[in-house]
Structure formats: C-alpha cells, structure tokens
Protein backbone atom coordinates (compact mmCIF):
# COMPACT_ATOMS: atom_id res chain seq x y z
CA UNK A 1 219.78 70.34 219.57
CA UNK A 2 222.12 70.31 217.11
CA UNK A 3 222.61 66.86 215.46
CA UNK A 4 220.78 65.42 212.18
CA UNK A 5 218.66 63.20 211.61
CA UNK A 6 220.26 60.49 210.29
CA UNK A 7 221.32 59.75 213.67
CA UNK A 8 217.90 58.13 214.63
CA UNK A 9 218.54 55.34 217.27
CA UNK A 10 217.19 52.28 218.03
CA UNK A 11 216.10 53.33 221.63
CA UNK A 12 215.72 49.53 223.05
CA UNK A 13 216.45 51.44 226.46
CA UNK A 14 213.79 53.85 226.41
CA UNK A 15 211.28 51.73 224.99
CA UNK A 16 211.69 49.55 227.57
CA UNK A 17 212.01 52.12 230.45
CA UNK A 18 208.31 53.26 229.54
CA UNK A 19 207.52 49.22 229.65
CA UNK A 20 209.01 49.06 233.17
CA UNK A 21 207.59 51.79 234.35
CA UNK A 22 204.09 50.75 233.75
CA UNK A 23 204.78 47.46 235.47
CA UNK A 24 206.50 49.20 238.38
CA UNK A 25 204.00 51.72 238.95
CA UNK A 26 201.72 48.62 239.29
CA UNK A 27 203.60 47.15 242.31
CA UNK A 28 204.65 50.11 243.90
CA UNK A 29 208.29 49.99 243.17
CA UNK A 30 207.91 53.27 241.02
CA UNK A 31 206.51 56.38 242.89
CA UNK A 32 206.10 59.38 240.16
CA UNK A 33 206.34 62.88 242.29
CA UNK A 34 204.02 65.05 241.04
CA UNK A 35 205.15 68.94 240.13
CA UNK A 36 203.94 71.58 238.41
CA UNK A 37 205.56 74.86 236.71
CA UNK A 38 204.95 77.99 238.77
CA UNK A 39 207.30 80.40 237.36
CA UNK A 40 209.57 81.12 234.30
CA UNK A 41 212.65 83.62 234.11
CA UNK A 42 214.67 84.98 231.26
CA UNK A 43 214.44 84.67 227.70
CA UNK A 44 213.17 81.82 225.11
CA UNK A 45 217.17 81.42 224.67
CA UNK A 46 218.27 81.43 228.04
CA UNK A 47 215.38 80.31 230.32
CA UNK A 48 215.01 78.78 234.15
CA UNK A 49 211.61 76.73 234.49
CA UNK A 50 210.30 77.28 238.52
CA UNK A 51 208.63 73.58 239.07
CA UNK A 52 206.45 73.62 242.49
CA UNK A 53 206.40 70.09 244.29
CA UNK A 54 203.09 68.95 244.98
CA UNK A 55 204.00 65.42 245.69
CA UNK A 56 205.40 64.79 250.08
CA UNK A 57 208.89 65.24 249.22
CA UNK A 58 211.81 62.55 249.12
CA UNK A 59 214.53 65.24 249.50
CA UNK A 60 214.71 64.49 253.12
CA UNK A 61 216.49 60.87 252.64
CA UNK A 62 219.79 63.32 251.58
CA UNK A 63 219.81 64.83 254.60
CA UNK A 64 220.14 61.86 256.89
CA UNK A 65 222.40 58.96 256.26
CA UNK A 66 220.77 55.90 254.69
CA UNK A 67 220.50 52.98 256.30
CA UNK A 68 220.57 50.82 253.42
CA UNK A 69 221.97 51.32 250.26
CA UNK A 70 218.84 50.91 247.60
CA UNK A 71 221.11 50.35 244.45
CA UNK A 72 222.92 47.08 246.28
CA UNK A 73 221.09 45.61 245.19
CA UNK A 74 218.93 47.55 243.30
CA UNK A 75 214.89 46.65 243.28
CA UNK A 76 214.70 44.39 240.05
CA UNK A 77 211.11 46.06 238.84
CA UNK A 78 213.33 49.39 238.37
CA UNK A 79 216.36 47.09 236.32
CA UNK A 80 216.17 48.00 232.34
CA UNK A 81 219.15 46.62 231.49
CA UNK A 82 222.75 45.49 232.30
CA UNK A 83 225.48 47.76 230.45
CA UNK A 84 228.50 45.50 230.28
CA UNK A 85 229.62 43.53 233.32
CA UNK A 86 230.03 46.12 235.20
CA UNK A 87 226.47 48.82 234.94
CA UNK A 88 223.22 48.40 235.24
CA UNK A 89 221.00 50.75 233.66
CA UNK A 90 217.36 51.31 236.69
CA UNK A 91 214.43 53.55 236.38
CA UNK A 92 214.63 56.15 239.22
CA UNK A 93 212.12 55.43 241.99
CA UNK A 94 210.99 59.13 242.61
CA UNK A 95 211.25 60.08 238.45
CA UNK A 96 209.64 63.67 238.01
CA UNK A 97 209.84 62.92 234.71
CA UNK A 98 208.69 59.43 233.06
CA UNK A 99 211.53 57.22 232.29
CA UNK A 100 214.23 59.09 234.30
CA UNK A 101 217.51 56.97 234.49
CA UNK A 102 220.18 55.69 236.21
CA UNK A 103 223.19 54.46 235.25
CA UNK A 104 224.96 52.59 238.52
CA UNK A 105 227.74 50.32 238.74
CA UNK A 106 227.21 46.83 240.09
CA UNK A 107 229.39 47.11 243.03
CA UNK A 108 230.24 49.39 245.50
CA UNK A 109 232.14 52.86 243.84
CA UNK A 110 231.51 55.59 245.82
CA UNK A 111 229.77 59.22 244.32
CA UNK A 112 232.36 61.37 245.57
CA UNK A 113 234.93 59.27 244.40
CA UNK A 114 236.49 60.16 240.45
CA UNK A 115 234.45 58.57 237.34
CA UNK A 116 236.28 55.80 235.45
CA UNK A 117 237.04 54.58 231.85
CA UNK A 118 234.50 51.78 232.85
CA UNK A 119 231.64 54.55 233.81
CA UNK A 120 232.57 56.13 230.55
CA UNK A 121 232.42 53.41 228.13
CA UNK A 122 229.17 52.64 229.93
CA UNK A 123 227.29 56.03 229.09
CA UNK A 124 228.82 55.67 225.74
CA UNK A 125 226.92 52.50 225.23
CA UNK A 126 223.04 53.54 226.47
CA UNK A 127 224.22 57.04 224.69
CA UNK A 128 224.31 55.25 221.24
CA UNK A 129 221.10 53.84 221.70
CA UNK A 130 219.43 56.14 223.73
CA UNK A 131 220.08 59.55 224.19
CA UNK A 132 218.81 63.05 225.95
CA UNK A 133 221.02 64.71 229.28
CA UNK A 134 223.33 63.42 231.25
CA UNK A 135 223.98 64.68 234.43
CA UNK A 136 226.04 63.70 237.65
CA UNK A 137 226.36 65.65 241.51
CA UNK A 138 229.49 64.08 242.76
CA UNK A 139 227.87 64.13 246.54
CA UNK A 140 225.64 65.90 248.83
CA UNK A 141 227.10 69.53 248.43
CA UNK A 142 226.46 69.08 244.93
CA UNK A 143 223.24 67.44 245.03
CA UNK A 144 223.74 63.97 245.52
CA UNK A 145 221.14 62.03 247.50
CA UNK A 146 222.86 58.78 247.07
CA UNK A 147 226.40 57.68 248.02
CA UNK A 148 226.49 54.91 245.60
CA UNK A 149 227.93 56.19 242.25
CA UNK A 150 225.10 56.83 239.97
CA UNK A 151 224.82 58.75 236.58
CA UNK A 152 221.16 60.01 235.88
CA UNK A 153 219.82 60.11 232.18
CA UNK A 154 216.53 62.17 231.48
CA UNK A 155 215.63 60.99 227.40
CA UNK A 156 215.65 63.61 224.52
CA UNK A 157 214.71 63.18 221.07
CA UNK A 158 216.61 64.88 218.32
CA UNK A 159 214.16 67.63 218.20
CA UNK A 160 213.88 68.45 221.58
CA UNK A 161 216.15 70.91 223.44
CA UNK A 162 218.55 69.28 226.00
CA UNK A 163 217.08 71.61 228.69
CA UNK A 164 216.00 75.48 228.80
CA UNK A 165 219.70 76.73 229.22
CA UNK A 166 220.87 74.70 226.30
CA UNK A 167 220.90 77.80 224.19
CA UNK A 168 223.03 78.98 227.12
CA UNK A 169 226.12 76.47 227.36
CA UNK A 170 225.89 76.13 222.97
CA UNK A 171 226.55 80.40 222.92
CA UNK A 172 229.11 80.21 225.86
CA UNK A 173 231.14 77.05 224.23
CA UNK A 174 230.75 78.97 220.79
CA UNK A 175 232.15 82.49 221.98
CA UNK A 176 228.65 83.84 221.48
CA UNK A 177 228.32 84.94 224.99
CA UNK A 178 230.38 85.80 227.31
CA UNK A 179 230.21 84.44 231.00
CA UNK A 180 229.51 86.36 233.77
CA UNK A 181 232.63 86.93 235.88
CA UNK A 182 231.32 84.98 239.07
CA UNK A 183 230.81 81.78 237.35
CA UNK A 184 233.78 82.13 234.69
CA UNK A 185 236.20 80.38 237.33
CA UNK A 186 233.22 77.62 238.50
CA UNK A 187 231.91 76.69 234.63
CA UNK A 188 234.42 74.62 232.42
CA UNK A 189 232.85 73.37 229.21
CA UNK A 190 233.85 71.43 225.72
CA UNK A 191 233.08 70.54 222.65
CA UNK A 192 231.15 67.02 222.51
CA UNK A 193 231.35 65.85 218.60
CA UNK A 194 230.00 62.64 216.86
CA UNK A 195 232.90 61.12 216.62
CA UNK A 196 233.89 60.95 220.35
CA UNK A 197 234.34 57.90 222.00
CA UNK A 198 234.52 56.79 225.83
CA UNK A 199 237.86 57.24 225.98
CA UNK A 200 237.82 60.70 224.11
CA UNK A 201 235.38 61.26 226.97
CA UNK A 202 236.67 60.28 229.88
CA UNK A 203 240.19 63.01 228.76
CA UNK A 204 237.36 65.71 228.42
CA UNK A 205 236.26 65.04 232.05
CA UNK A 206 239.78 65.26 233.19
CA UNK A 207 240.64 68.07 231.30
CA UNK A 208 237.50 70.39 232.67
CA UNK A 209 238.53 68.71 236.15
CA UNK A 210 241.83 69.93 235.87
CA UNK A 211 240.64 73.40 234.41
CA UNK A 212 238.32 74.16 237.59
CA UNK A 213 240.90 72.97 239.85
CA UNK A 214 239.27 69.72 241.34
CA UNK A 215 242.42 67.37 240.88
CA UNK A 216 243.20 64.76 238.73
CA UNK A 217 242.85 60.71 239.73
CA UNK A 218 246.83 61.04 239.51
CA UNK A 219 247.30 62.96 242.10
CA UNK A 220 244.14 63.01 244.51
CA UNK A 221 242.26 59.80 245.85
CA UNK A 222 238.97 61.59 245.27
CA UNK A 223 238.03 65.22 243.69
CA UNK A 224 239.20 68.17 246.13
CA UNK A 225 235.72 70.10 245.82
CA UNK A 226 232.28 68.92 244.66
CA UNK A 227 230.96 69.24 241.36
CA UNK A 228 228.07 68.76 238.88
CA UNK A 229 228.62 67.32 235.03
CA UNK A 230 226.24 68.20 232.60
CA UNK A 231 226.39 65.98 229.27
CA UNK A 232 224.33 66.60 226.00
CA UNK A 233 225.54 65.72 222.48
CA UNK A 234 227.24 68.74 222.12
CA UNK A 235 228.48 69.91 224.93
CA UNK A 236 229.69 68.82 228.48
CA UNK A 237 229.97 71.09 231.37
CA UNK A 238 231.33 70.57 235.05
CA UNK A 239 230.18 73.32 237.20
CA UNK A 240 232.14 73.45 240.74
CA UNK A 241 230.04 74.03 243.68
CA UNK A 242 230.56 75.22 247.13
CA UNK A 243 227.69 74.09 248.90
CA UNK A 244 224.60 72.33 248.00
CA UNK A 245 221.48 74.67 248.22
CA UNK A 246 220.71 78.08 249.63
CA UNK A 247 217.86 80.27 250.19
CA UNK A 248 215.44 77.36 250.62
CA UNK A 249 216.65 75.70 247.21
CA UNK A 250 218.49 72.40 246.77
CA UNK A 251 220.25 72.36 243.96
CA UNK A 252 221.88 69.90 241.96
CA UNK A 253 223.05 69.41 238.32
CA UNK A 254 219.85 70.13 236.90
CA UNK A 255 219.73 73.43 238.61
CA UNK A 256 222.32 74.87 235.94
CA UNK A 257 220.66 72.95 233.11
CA UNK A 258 217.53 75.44 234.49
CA UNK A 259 215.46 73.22 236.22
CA UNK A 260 214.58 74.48 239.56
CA UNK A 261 212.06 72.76 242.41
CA UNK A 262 210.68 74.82 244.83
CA UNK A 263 209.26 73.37 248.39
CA UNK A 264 207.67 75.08 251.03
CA UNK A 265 210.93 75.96 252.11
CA UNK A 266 211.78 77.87 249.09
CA UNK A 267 212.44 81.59 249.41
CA UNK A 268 210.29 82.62 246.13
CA UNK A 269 210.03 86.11 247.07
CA UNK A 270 214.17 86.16 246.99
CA UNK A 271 214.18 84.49 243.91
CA UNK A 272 211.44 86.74 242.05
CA UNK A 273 214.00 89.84 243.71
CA UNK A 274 216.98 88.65 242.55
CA UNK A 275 216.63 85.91 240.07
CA UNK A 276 218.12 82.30 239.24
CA UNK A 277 221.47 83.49 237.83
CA UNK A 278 222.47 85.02 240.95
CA UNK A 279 220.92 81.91 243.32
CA UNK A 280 223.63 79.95 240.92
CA UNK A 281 226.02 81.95 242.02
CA UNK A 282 225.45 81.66 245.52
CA UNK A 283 226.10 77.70 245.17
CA UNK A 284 229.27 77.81 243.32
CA UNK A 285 232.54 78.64 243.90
C-alpha cells in the first residue's frame, strides 16, 4: 500500500461495522463462516493464500435461484449506514472476514446490469472514510451469488497490503512485469490517484470496459461478457471471465486478488500440479 499517512480517516463506517457485528452475531442475523489457510503458492510478492472452509457452506444459494431477494429489504441488524438517497452500506451475513461490506442500492438495479455515476459517487463516499478493497462479480459466471447489484468492501488500513497479489497488479500497472500472454487480453488495469473523484471513476470503469471488449452503456443494455472489478487506492482492475469456477473452485473477484476457498469439491491435487495462475486462466477469457 502505497499512500501516506496523512491520509488517516475517520472510519465512522468501520467502527461501526465491528459495533453491528457484535449485536448481530447476538441475534443471529450475522453468521461468521469459519476457514482456515491450508496452502500458500508463489512468492512474498506475488502470493495466492489456499483458505479451507470448515464452516457448512452458503455457496449453494448461487446455484439455485433465490426465492427472495435478502437486500429488499435488507435485514436492518446488518444496515451500517445509508450512503446518499440512493445506497445503503450492510454487513455481509456469511463475512469470512469481520466487518465485510456491502454497498447495495436501495432499489432494484440488477448485478449484471452496467454500474452508474450514482454507484460511483457512492463508493467514493464510504472510500473517503473508510477504505481497504473493493471488489464486484457482475453475475454468477463471475461469482455473483446475488442478483441484486451489490459492491463488497473488505477494510484495509494504510499499512496493510490490499491483498497477496497487490504486489502483482502495482508491477503490472507500473511496467515492472510483464503479463502472461493468456490473461493480457482478459486483465485491463489503471492508475487510481488521490485526486480522483466519482466521476474520474466511473470514465476509468468505462475505459477498461471498453479495453476488454465488454461494451459500453451507449451501446449495450447490459455488459456483453461477465466480469470482476478489483478496486484499491491505487489501482483498479476488471478481469473478464468466461465461466465462473472450474476444477472444483468457485471463483470470484477475490480469486485474482489471491484469495482462494477450497470445499470438498476442490481438486487440490490439480491445483498443487499445476498451480493458481493457470486455474485463473482456465476462468477467463
């Protein structure tokens, strides 16, 4: 992480995500799953962390279609705060981290559908506050368990690292290294600086949209092919994907910020064999 310290924020949100957790845990609106890390590859730089799921597994809900939609309206023991009139800013039911985030809007936008100015403006405004990464799966094939447009926050300090490949996307953006040829036409990322505001934002989006070949809002009703966004203070990446999981692994944003969860289902011995980059590969275009 790249960014001084005289950019020490407030954090109102986090402080009182950790305060509604504790009261949500209490009535049973909150339900932590419970992992552990089995397995790392790669270097310090450039690492994957292997997280084993010890907890019965929610990932099931994505593969059937929901009856109800959970975020209208959303449980108020998960509600941290409203962003605007049109966000809300809710505590993730099944967080594998404490204080995991989600930024949703109020009414009915759909996930596969193209993120707005509005959206934008919105994770500008926790962003300023409270920070860490950002990440989005545009719908199922990318990761997306929910159809209801949500944008998930997991909170970094300014001393932490974004995630173990943030080395990774900081050497890539900076020329540093260069990108293996597979993922070269699936990985667009840019330059995220200070001074960058919503709308700044929102033309970066379009711009690594356009780059990977997903459409534009002009000319497409929703994106042509799913994708993930990754967002830290430095960067942003959108990763196009081709299906959502493979060899036993769902996969969704966090997958390329090098966060894997293995089930039972999870072809380990495949993965030991041939390693993380290439089960990236497998899931993008």
């Amino acid at each position: 992480m790249s960014y001084s310290s005289d950019m020490q924020q407030e954090e109102k949100y986090w402080k009182k995500a950790l305060f509604k957790s504790q009261h949500a845990s209490k009535t049973g609106s909150l339900i932590p799953l419970k992992t552990k890390v089995i397995k790392s590859f790669g270097t310090e730089k450039y690492k994957f962390e292997v997280r084993y799921m010890l907890s019965q597994s929610p990932l099931h809900i994505a593969k059937e279609v929901p009856k109800e939609n959970p975020f209208q309206p959303w449980n108020k023991d998960l509600e941290i705060s409203a962003i605007g009139s049109q966000h809300t800013l809710i505590l993730n039911k099944y967080p594998v981290q404490l204080g995991h985030m989600l930024l949703i809007t109020n009414n009915w936008a759909p996930q596969k559908g193209w993120l707005t100015k509005e959206d934008w403006k919105a994770l500008e405004t926790v962003d300023k506050d409270t920070c860490g990464l950002w990440f989005f799966n545009s719908g199922p094939q990318a990761g997306a368990s929910q159809p209801h447009r949500h944008i998930q926050l997991l909170r970094r300090n300014i001393y932490e690292s974004y995630c173990p490949r943030d080395k990774w996307f900081e050497d890539i953006l900076n020329n540093k290294l260069e990108l293996p040829l597979e993922l070269s036409k699936s990985l667009a990322i840019t330059q995220r600086r200070q001074e960058d505001d919503a709308k700044i934002l929102y033309e970066k989006y379009l711009m690594a949209c356009n780059l990977l070949e997903i459409g534009s809002p002009k000319d497409n009703v929703e994106p042509m092919l799913p994708y993930n966004l990754l967002i830290s203070k430095t960067w942003i990446a959108a990763i196009k994907r081709s299906k959502e999981g493979c060899n036993g692994f769902s996969i969704n944003a966090l997958g390329f910020a090098g966060y894997l969860l293995a089930t039972n289902e999870s072809q380990l011995s495949w993965l030991d064999k041939h390693g993380p980059e290439n089960l990236l590969r497998l899931v993008t275009n």
